[in-house]
Protein backbone atom coordinates (compact mmCIF):
# COMPACT_ATOMS: atom_id res chain seq x y z
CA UNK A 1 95.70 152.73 98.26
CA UNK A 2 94.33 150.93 101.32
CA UNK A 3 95.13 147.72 101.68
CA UNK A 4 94.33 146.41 105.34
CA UNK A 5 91.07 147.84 106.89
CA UNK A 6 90.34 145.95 109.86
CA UNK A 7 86.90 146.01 112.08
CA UNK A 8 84.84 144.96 115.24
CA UNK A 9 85.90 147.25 117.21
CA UNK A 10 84.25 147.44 120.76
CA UNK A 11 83.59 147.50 124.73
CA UNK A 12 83.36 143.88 126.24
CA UNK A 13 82.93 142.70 129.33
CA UNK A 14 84.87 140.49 130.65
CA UNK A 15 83.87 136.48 129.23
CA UNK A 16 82.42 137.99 126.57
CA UNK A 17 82.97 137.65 122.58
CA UNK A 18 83.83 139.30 119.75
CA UNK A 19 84.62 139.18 116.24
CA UNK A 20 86.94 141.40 113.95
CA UNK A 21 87.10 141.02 110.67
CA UNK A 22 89.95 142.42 108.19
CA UNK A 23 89.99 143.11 104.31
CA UNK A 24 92.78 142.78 102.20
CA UNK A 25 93.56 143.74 99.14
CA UNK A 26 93.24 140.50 97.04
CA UNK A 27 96.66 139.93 96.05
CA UNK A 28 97.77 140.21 99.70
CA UNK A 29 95.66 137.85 100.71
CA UNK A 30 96.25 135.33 97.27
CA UNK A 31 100.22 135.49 98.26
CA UNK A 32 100.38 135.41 102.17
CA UNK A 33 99.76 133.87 105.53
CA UNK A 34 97.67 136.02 106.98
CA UNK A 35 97.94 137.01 110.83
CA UNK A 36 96.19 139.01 113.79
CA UNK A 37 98.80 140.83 115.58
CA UNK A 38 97.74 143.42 118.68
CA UNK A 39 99.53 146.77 120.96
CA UNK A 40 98.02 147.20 124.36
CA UNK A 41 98.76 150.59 125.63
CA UNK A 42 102.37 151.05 126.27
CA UNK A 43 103.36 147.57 125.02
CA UNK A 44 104.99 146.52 121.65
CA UNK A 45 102.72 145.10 118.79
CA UNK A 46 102.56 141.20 119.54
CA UNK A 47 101.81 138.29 117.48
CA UNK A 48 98.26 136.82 118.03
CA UNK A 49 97.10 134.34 115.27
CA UNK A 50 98.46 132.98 111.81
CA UNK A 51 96.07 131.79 108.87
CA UNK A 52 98.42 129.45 106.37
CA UNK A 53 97.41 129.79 102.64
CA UNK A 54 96.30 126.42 103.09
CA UNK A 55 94.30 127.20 105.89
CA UNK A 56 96.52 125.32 108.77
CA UNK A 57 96.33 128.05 112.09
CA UNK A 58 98.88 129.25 114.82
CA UNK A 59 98.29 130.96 117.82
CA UNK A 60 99.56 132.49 120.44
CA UNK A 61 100.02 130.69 124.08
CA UNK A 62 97.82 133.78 125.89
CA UNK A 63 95.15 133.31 123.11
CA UNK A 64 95.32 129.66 122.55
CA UNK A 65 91.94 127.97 123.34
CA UNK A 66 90.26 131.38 123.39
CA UNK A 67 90.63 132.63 119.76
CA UNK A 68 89.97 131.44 116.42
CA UNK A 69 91.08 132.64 113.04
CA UNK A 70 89.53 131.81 109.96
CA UNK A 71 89.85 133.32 106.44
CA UNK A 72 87.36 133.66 104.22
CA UNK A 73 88.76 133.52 100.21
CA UNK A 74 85.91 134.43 98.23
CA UNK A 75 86.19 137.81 100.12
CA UNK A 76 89.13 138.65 100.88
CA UNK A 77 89.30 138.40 104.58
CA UNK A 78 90.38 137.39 107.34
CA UNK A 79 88.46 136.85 110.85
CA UNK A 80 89.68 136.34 114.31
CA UNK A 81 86.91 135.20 116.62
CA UNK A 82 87.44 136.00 119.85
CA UNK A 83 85.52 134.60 123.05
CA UNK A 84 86.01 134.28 127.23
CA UNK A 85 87.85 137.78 126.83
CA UNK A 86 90.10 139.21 129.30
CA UNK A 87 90.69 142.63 130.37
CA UNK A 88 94.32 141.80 128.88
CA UNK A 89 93.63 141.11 126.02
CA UNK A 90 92.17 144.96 125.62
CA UNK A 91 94.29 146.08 122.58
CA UNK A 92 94.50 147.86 118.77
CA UNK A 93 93.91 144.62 116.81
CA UNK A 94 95.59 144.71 113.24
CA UNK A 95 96.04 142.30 110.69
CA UNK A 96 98.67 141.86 108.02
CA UNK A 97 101.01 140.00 106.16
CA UNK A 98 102.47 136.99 108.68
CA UNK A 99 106.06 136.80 109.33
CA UNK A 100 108.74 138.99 108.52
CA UNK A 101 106.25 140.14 105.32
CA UNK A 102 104.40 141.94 107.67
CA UNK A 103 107.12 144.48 107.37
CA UNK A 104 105.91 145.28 103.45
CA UNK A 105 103.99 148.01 102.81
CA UNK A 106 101.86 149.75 105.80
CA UNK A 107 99.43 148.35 108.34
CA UNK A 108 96.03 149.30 108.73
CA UNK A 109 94.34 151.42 111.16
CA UNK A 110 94.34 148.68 113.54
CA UNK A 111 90.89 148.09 115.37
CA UNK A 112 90.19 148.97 119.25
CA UNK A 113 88.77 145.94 121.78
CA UNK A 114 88.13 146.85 125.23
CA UNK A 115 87.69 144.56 127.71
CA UNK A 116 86.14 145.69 131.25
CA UNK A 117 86.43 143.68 134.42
């Protein structure tokens, strides 16, 4: 049963904007904070954005300013809207659980975001 799909994926240039979009399965996102996490190419996964269940928000130094994350409850999903991108913030986007419950059940596919220079 899938219950992360993320999308948005993309080529940007640099400055530009996007804006992924992720739905959960409904008691995922009923029961959690909800966060963007992203792996660049040879990196680890990293923390990018948290969505409280009462909609309070946490981000990221390198993203602060830049991103937003919003959630959106009559649907099931989560957004992170991203803008003046970066080449590093090129990346698989996923979103998931926040916290330590990220480590429950699987992660998504993950979404790609390129950003050229």
């Amino acid at each position: 049963q899938v219950q992360l799909v993320e999308s948005g994926e993309g080529l940007v240039q640099a400055g530009g904007s996007r804006r992924l979009s992720c739905v959960a399965s409904r008691i995922i996102f009923a029961l959690n904070a909800m966060a963007w996490y992203r792996q660049a190419p040879g990196k680890q996964r990293e923390w990018v954005a948290t969505i409280s269940r009462g909609g309070g928000t946490n981000y990221a130094d390198s993203v602060k300013g830049r991103f937003t994350i919003s959630g959106d409850n009559a649907k099931n999903t989560v957004y992170l809207q991203m803008n003046s991108l970066k080449p590093e913030d090129t990346a698989v986007y996923y979103c998931n659980r926040a916290g330590p419950a990220s480590g429950i059940g699987s992660w998504g596919q993950g979404t790609q975001v390129t950003v050229s220079s």
